[in-house]
PDB file of N, CA and C in Angstrom:
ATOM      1  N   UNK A   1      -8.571 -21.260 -33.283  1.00  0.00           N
ATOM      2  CA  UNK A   1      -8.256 -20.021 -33.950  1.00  0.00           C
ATOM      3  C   UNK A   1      -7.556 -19.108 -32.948  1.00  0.00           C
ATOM      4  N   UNK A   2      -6.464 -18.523 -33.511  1.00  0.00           N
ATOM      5  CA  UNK A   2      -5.719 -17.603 -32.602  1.00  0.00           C
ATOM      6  C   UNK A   2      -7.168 -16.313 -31.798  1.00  0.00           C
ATOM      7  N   UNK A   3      -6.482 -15.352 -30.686  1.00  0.00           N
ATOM      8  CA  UNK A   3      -7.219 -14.738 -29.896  1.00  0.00           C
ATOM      9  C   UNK A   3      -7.028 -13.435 -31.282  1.00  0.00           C
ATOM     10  N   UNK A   4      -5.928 -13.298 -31.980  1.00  0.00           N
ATOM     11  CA  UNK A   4      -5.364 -12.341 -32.526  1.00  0.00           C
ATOM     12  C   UNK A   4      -5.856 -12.410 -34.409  1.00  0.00           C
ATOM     13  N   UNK A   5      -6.526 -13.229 -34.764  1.00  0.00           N
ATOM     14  CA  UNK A   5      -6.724 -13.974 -36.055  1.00  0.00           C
ATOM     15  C   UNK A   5      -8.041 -12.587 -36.201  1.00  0.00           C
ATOM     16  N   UNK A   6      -7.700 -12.342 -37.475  1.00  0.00           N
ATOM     17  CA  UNK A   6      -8.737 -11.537 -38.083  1.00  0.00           C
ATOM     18  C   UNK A   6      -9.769 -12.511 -38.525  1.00  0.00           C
ATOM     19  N   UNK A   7     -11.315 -12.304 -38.055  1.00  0.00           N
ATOM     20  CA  UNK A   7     -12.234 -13.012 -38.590  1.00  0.00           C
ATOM     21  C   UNK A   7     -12.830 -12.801 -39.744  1.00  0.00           C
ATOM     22  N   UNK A   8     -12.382 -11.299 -40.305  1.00  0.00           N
ATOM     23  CA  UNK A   8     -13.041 -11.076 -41.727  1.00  0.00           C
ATOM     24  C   UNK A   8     -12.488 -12.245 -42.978  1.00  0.00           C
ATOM     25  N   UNK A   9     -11.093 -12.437 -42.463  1.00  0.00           N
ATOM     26  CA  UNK A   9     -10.433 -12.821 -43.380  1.00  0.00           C
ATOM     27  C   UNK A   9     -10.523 -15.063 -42.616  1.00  0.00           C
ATOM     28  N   UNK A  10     -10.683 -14.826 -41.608  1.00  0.00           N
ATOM     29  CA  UNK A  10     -10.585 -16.531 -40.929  1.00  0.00           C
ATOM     30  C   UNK A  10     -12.012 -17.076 -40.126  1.00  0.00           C
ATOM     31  N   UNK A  11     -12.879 -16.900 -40.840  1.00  0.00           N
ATOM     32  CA  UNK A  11     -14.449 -16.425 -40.408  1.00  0.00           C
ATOM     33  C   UNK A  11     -14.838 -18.138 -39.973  1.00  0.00           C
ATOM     34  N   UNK A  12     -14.124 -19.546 -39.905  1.00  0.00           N
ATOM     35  CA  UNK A  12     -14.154 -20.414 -39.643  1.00  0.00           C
ATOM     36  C   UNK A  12     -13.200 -20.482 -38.040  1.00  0.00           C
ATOM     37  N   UNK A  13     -14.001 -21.190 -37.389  1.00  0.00           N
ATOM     38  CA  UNK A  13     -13.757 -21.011 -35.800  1.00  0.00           C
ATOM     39  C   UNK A  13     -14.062 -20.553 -34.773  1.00  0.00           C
ATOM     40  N   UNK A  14     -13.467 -20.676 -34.050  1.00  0.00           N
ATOM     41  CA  UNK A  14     -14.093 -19.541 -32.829  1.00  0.00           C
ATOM     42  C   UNK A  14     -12.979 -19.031 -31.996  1.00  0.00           C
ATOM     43  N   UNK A  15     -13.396 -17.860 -31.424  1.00  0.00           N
ATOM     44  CA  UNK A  15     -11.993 -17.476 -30.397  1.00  0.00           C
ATOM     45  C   UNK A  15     -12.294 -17.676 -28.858  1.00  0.00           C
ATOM     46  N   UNK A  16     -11.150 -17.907 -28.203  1.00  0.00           N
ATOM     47  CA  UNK A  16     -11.183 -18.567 -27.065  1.00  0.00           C
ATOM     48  C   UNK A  16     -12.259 -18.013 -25.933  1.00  0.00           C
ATOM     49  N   UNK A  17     -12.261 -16.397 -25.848  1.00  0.00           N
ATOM     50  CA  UNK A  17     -13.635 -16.003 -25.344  1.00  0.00           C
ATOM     51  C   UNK A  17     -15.263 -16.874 -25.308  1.00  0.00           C
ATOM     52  N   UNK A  18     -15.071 -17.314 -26.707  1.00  0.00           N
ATOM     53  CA  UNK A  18     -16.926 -17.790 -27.012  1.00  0.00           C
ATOM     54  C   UNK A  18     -16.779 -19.365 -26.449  1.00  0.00           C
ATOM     55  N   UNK A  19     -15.601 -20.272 -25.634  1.00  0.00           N
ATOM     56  CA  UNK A  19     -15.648 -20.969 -25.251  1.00  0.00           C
ATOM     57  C   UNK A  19     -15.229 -21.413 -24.054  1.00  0.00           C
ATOM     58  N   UNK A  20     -14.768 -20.151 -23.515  1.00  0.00           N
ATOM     59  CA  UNK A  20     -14.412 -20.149 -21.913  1.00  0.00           C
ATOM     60  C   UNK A  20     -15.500 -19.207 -21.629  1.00  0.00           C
ATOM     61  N   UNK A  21     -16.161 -20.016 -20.284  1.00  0.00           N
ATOM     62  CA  UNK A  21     -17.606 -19.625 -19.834  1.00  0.00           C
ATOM     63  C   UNK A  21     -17.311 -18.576 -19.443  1.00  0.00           C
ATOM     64  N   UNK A  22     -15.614 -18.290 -17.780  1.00  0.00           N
ATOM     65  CA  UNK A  22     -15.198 -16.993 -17.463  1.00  0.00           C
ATOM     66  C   UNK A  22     -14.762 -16.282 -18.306  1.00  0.00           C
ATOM     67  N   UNK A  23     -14.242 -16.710 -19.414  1.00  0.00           N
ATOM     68  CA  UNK A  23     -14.113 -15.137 -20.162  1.00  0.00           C
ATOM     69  C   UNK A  23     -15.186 -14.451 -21.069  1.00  0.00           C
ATOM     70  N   UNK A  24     -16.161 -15.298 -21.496  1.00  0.00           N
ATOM     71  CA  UNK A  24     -17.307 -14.797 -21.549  1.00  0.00           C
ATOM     72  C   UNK A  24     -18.293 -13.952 -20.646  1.00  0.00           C
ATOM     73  N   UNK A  25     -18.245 -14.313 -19.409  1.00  0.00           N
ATOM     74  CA  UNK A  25     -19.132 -13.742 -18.308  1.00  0.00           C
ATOM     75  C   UNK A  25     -18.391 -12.517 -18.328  1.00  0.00           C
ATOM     76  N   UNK A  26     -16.900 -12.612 -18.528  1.00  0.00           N
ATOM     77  CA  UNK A  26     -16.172 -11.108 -17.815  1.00  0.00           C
ATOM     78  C   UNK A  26     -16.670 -10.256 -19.302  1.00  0.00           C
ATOM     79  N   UNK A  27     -16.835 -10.934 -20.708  1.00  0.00           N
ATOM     80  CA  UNK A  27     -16.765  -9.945 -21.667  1.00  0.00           C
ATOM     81  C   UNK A  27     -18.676  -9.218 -21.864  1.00  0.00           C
ATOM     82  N   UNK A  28     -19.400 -10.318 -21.657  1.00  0.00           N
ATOM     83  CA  UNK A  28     -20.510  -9.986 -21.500  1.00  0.00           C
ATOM     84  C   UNK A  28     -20.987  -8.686 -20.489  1.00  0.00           C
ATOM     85  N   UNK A  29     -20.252  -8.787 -19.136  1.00  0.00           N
ATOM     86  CA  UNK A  29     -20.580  -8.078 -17.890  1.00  0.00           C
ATOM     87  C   UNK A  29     -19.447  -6.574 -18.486  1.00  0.00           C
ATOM     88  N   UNK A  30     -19.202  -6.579 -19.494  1.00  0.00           N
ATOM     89  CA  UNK A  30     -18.176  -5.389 -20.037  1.00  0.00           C
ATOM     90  C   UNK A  30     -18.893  -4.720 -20.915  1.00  0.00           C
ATOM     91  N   UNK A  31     -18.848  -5.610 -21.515  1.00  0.00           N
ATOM     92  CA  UNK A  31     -20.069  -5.063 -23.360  1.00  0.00           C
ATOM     93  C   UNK A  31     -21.828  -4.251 -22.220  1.00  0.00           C
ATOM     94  N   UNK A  32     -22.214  -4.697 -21.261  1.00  0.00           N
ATOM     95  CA  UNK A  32     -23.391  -3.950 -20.636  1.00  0.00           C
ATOM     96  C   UNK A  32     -23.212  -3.267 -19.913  1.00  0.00           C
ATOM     97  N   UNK A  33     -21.577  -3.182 -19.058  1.00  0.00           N
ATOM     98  CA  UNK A  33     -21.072  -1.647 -18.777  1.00  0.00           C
ATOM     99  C   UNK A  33     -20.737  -0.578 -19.647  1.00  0.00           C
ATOM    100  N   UNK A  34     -20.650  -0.669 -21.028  1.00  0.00           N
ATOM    101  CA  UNK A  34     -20.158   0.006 -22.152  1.00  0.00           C
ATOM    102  C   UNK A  34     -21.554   0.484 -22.875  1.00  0.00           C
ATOM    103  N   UNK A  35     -22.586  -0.220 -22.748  1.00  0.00           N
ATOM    104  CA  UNK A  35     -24.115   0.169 -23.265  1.00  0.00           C
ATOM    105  C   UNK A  35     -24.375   0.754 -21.963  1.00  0.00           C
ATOM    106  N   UNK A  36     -24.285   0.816 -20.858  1.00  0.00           N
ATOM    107  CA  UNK A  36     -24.942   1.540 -19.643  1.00  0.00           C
ATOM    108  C   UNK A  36     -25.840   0.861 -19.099  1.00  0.00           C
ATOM    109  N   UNK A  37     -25.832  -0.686 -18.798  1.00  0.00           N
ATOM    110  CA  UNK A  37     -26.930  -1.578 -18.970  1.00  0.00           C
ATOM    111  C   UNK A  37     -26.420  -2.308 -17.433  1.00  0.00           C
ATOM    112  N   UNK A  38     -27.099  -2.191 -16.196  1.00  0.00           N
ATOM    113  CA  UNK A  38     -26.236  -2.858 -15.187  1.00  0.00           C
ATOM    114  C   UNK A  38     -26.464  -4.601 -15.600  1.00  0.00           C
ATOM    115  N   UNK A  39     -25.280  -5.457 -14.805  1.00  0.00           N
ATOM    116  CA  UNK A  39     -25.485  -6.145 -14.828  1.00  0.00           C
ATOM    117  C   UNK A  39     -26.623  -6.919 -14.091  1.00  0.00           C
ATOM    118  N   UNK A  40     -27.246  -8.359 -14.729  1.00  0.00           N
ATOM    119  CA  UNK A  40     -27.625  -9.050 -13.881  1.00  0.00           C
ATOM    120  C   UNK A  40     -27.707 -10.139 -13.198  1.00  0.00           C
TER     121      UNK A  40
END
């Protein structure tokens, strides 16, 4: 599934984040700077 694909409408798949471990770690360690949550 594209990075750019609306999931409301393409709710089959996944985007490249939920399967690259580093871009997960970088989005995870973002989403708990954005809650105020340090990392750990």
């Amino acid at each position: 599934m594209p990075n750019d694909a609306d999931l409301f409408k393409n709710s089959d798949g996944v985007k490249q984040w939920a399967i690259e471990p580093d871009i997960a770690q970088k989005l995870w360690t973002l989403s708990l700077e954005l809650i105020g949550q340090p990392a750990a």
